[in-house]
PDB file of N, CA and C in Angstrom:
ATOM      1  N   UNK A   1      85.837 116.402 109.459  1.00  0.00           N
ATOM      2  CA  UNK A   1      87.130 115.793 109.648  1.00  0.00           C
ATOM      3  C   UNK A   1      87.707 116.130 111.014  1.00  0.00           C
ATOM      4  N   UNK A   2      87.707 116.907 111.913  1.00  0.00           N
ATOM      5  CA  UNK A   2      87.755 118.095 112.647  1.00  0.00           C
ATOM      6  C   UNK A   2      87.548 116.769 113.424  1.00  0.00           C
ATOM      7  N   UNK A   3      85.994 116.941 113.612  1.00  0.00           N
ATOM      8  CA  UNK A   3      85.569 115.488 114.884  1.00  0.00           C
ATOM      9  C   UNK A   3      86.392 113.971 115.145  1.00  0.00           C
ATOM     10  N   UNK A   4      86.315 113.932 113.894  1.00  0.00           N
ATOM     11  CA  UNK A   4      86.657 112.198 113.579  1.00  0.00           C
ATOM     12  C   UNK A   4      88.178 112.408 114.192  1.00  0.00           C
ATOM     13  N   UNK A   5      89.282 113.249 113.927  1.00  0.00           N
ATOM     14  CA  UNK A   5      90.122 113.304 114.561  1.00  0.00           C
ATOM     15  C   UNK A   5      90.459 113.207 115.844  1.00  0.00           C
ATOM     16  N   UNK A   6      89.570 114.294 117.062  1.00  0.00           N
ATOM     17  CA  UNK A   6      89.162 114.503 117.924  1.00  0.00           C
ATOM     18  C   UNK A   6      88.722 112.917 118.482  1.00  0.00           C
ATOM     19  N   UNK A   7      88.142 112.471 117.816  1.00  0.00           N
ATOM     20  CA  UNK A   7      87.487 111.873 118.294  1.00  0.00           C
ATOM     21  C   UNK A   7      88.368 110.487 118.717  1.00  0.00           C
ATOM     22  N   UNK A   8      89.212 110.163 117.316  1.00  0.00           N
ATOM     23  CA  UNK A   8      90.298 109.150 117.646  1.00  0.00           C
ATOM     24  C   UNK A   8      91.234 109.280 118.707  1.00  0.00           C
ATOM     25  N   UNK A   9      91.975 110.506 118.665  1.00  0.00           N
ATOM     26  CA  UNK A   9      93.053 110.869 120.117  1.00  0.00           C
ATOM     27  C   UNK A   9      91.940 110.941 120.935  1.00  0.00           C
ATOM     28  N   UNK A  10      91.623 111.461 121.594  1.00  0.00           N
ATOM     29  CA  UNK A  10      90.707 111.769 122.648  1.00  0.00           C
ATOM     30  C   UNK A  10      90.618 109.694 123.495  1.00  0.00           C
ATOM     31  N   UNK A  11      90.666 108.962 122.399  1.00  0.00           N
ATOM     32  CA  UNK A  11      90.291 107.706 122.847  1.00  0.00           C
ATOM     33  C   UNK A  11      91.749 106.767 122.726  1.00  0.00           C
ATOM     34  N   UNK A  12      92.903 107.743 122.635  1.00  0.00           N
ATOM     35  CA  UNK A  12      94.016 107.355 122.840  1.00  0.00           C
ATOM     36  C   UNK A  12      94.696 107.709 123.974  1.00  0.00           C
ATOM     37  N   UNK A  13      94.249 108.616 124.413  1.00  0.00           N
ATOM     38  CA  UNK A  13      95.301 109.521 125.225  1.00  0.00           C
ATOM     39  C   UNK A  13      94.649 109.240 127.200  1.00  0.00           C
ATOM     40  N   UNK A  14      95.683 109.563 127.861  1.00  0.00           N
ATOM     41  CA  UNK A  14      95.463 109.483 128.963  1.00  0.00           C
ATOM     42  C   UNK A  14      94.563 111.182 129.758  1.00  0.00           C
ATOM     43  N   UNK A  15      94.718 112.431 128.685  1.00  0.00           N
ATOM     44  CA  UNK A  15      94.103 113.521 129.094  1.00  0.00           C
ATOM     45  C   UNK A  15      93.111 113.967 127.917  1.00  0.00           C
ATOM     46  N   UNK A  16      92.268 113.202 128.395  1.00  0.00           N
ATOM     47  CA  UNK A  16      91.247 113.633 126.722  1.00  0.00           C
ATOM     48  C   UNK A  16      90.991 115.057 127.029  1.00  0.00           C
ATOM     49  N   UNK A  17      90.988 115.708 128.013  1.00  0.00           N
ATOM     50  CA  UNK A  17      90.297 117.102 128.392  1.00  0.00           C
ATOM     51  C   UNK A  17      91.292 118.176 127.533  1.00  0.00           C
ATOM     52  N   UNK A  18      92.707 117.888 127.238  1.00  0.00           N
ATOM     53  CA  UNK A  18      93.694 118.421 127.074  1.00  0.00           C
ATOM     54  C   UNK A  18      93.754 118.342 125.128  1.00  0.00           C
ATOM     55  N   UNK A  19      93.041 117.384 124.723  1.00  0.00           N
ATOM     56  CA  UNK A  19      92.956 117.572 123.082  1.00  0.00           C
ATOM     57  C   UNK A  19      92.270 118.619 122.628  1.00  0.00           C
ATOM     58  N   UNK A  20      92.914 119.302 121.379  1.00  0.00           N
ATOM     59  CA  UNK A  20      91.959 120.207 120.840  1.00  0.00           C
ATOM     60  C   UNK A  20      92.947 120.208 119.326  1.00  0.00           C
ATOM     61  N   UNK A  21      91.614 120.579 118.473  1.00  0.00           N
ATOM     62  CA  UNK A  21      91.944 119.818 117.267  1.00  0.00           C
ATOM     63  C   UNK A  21      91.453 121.541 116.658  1.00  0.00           C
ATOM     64  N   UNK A  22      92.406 122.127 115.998  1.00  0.00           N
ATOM     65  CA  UNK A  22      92.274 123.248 115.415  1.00  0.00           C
ATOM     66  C   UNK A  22      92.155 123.265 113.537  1.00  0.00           C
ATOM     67  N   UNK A  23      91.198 123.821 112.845  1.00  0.00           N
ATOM     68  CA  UNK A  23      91.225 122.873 111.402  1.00  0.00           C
ATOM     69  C   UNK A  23      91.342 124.653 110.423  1.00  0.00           C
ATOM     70  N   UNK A  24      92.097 124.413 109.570  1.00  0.00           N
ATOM     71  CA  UNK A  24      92.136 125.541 108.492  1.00  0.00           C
ATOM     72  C   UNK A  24      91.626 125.472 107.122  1.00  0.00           C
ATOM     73  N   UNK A  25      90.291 125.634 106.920  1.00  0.00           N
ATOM     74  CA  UNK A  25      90.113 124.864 105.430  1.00  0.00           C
ATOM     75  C   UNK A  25      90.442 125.876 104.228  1.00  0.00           C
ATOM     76  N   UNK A  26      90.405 125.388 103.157  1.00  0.00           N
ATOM     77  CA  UNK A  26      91.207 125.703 101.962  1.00  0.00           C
ATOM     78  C   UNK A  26      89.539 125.262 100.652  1.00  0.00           C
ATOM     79  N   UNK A  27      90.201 125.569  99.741  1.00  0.00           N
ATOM     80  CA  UNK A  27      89.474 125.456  98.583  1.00  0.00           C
ATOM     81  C   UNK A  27      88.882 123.877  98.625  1.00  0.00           C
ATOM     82  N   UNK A  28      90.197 123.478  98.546  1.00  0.00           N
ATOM     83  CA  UNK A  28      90.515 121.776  98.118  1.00  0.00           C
ATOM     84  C   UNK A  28      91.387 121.195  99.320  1.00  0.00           C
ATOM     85  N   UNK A  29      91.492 122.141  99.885  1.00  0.00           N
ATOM     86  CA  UNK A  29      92.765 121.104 101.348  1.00  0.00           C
ATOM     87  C   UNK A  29      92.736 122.014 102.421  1.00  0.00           C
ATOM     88  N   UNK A  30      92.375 121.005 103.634  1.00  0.00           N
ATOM     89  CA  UNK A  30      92.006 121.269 104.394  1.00  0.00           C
ATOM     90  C   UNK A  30      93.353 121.071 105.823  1.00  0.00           C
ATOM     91  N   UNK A  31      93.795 121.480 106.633  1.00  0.00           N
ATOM     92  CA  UNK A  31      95.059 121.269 107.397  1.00  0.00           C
ATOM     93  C   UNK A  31      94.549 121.046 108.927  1.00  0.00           C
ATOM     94  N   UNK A  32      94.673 120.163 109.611  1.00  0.00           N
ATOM     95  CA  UNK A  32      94.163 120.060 111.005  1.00  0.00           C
ATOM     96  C   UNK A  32      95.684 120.400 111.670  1.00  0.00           C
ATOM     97  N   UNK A  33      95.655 120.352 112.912  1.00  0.00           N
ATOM     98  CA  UNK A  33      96.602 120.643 113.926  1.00  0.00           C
ATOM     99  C   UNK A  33      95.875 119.789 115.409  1.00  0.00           C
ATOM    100  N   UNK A  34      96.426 119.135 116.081  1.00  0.00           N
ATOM    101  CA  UNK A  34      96.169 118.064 116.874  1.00  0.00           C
ATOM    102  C   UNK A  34      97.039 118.483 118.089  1.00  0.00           C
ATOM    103  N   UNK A  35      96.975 119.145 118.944  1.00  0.00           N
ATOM    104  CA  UNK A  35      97.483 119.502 120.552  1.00  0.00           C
ATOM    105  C   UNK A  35      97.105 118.614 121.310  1.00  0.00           C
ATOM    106  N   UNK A  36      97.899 118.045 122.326  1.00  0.00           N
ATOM    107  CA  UNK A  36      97.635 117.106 122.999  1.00  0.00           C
ATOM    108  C   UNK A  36      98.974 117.605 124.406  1.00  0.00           C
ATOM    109  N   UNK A  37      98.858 116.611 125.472  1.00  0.00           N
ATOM    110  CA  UNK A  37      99.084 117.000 126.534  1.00  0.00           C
ATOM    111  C   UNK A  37     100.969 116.055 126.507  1.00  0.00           C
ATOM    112  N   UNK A  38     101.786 116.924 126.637  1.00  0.00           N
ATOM    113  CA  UNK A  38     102.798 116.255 126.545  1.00  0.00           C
ATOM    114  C   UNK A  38     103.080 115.169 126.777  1.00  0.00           C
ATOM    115  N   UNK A  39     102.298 114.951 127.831  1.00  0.00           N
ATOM    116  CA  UNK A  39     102.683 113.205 128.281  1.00  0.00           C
ATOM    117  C   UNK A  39     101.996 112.359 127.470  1.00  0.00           C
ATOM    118  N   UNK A  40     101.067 112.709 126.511  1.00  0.00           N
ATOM    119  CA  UNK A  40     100.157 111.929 125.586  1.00  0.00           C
ATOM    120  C   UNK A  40     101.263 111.519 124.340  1.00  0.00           C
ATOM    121  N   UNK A  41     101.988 112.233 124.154  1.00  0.00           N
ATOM    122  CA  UNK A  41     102.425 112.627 123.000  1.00  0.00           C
ATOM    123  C   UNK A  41     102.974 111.198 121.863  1.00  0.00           C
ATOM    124  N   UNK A  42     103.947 110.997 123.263  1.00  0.00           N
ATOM    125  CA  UNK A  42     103.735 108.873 122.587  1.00  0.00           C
ATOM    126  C   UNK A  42     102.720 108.347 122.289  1.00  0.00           C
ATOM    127  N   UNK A  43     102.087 108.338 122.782  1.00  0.00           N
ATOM    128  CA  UNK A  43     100.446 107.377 122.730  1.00  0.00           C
ATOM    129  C   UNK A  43     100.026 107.838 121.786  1.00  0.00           C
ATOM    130  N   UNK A  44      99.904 109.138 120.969  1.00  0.00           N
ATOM    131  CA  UNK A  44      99.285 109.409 119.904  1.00  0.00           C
ATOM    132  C   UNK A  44     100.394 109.514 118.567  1.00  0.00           C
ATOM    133  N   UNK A  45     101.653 109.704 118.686  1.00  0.00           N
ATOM    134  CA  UNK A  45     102.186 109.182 117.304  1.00  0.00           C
ATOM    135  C   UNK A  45     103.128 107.673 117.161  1.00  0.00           C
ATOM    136  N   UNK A  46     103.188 106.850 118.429  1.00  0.00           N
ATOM    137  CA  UNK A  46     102.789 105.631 118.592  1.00  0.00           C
ATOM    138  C   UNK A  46     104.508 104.872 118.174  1.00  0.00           C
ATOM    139  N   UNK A  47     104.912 103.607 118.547  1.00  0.00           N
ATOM    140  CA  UNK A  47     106.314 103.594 117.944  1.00  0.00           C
ATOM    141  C   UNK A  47     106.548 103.547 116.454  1.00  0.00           C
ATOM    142  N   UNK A  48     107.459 104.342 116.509  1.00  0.00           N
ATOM    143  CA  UNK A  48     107.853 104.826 115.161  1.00  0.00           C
ATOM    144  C   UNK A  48     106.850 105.505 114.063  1.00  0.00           C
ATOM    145  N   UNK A  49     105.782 105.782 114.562  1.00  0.00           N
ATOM    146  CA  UNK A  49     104.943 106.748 114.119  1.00  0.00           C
ATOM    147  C   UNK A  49     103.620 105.963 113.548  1.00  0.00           C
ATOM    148  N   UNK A  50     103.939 105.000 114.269  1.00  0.00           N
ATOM    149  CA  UNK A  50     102.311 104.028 113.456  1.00  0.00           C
ATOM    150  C   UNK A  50     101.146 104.730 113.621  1.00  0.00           C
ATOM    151  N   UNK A  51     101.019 105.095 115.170  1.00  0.00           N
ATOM    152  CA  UNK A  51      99.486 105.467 115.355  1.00  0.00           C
ATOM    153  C   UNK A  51      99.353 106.804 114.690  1.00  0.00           C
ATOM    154  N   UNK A  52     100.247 107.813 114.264  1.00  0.00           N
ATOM    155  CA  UNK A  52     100.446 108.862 113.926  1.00  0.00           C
ATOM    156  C   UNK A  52     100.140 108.652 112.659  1.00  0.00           C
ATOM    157  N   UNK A  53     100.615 107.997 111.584  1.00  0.00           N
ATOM    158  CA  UNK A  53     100.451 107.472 109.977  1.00  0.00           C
ATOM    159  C   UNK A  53      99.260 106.454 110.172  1.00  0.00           C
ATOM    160  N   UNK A  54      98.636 106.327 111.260  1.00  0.00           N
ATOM    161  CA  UNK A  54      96.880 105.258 111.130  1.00  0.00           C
ATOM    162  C   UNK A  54      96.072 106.849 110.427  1.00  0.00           C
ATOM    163  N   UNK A  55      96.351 107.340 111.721  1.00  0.00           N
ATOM    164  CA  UNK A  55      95.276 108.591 111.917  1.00  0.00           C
ATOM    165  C   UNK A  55      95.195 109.556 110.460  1.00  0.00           C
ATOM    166  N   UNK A  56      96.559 109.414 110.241  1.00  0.00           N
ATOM    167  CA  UNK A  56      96.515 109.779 108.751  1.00  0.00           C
ATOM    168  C   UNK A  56      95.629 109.471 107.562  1.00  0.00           C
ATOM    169  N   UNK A  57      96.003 107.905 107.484  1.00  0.00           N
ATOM    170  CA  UNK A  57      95.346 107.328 106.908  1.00  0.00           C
ATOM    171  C   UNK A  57      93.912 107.489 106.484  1.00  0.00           C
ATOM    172  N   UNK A  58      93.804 107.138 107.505  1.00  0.00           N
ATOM    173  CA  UNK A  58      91.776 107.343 108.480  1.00  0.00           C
ATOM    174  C   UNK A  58      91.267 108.541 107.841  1.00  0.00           C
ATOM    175  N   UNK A  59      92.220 109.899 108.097  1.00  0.00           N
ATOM    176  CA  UNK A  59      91.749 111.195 107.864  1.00  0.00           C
ATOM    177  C   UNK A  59      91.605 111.325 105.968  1.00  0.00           C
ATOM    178  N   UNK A  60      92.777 111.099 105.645  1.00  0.00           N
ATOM    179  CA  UNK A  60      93.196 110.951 103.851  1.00  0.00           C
ATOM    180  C   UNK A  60      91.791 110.145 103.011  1.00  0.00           C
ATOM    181  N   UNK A  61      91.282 109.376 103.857  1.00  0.00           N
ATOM    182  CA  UNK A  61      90.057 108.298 103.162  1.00  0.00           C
ATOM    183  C   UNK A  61      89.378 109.644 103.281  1.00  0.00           C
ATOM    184  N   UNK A  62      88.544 109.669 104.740  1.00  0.00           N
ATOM    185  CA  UNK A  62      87.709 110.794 104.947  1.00  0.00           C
ATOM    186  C   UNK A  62      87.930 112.361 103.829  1.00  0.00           C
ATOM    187  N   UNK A  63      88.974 112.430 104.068  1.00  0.00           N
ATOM    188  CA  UNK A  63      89.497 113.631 102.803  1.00  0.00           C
ATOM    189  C   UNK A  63      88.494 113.481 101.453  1.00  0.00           C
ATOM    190  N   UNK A  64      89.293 112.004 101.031  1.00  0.00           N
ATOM    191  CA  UNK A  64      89.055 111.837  99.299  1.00  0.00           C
ATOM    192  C   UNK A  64      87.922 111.691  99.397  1.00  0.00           C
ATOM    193  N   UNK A  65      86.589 111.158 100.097  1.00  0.00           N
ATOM    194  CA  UNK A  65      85.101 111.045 100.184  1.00  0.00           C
ATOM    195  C   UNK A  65      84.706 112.730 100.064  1.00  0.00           C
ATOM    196  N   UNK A  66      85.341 113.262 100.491  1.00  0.00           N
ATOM    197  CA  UNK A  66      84.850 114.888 100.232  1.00  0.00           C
ATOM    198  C   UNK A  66      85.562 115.280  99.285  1.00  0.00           C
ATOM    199  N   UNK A  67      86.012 114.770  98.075  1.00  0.00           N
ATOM    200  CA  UNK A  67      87.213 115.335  97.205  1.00  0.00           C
ATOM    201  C   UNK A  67      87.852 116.690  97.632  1.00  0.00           C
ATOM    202  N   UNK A  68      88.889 116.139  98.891  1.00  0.00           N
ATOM    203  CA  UNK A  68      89.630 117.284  99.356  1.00  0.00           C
ATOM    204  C   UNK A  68      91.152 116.634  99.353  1.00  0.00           C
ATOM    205  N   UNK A  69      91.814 117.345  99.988  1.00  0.00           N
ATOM    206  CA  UNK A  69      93.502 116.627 100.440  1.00  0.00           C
ATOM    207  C   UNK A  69      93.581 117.455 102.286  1.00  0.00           C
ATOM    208  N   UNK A  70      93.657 116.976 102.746  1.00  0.00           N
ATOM    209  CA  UNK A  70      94.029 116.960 104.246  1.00  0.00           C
ATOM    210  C   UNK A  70      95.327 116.504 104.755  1.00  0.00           C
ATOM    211  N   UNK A  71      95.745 117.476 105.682  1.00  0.00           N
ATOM    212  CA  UNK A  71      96.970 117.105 107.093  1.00  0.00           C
ATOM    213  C   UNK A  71      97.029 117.760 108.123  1.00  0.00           C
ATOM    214  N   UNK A  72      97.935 116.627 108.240  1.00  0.00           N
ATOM    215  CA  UNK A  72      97.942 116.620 110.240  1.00  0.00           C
ATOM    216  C   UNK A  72      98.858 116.814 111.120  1.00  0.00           C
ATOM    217  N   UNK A  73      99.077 117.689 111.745  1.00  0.00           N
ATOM    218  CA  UNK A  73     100.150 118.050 112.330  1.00  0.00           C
ATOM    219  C   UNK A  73     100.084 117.839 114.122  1.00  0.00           C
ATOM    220  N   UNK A  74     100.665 116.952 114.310  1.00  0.00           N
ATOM    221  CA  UNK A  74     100.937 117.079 115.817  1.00  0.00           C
ATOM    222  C   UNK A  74     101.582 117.443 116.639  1.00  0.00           C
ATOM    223  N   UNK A  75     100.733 118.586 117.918  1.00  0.00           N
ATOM    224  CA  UNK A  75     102.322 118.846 118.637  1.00  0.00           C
ATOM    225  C   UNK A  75     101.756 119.072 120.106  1.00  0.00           C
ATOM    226  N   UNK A  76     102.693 119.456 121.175  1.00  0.00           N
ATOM    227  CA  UNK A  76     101.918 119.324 122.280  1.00  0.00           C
ATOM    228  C   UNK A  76     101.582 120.856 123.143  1.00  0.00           C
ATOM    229  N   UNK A  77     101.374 121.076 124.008  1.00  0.00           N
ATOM    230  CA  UNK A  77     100.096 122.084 124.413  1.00  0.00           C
ATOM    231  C   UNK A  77     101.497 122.663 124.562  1.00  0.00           C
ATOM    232  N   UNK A  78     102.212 122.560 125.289  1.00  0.00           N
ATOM    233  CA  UNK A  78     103.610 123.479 125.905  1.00  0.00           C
ATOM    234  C   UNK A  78     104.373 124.313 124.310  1.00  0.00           C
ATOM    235  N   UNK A  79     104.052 123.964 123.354  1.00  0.00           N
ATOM    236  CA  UNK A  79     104.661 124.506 122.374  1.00  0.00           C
ATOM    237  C   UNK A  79     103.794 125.618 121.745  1.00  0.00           C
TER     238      UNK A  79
END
């Protein structure tokens, strides 16, 4: 899940060098964290949070194929 994330921002953003996708797994749920470069920060949770609730999406399928529960937290490198 880790990748596939990575892999989506990375092909959103204007500093792919600057993504890094940190993952905490659990029994049954698994929690990613998504850093990105402040100026990305629009581009990846998108207006009003579309691209932010895609990626979700995307990840939640990927989840239930592994009978897990997954989330995603985005924030940017300065924090």
């Amino acid at each position: 899940m880790k990748e596939l994330v990575e892999v989506i921002a990375k092909a959103l953003v204007n500093h792919p060098e600057s993504v890094h996708v940190t993952e905490f797994e659990g029994d049954r749920e698994t929690e990613l964290t998504l850093t990105v470069d402040p100026a990305d920060m629009g581009k990846v949770i998108g207006r009003q949070g579309r691209i932010a609730r895609a990626i979700r999406t995307v990840l939640k399928v990927q989840a239930t194929r592994e009978d897990k529960r997954a989330s995603l937290d985005i924030i940017s490198e300065d924090e």
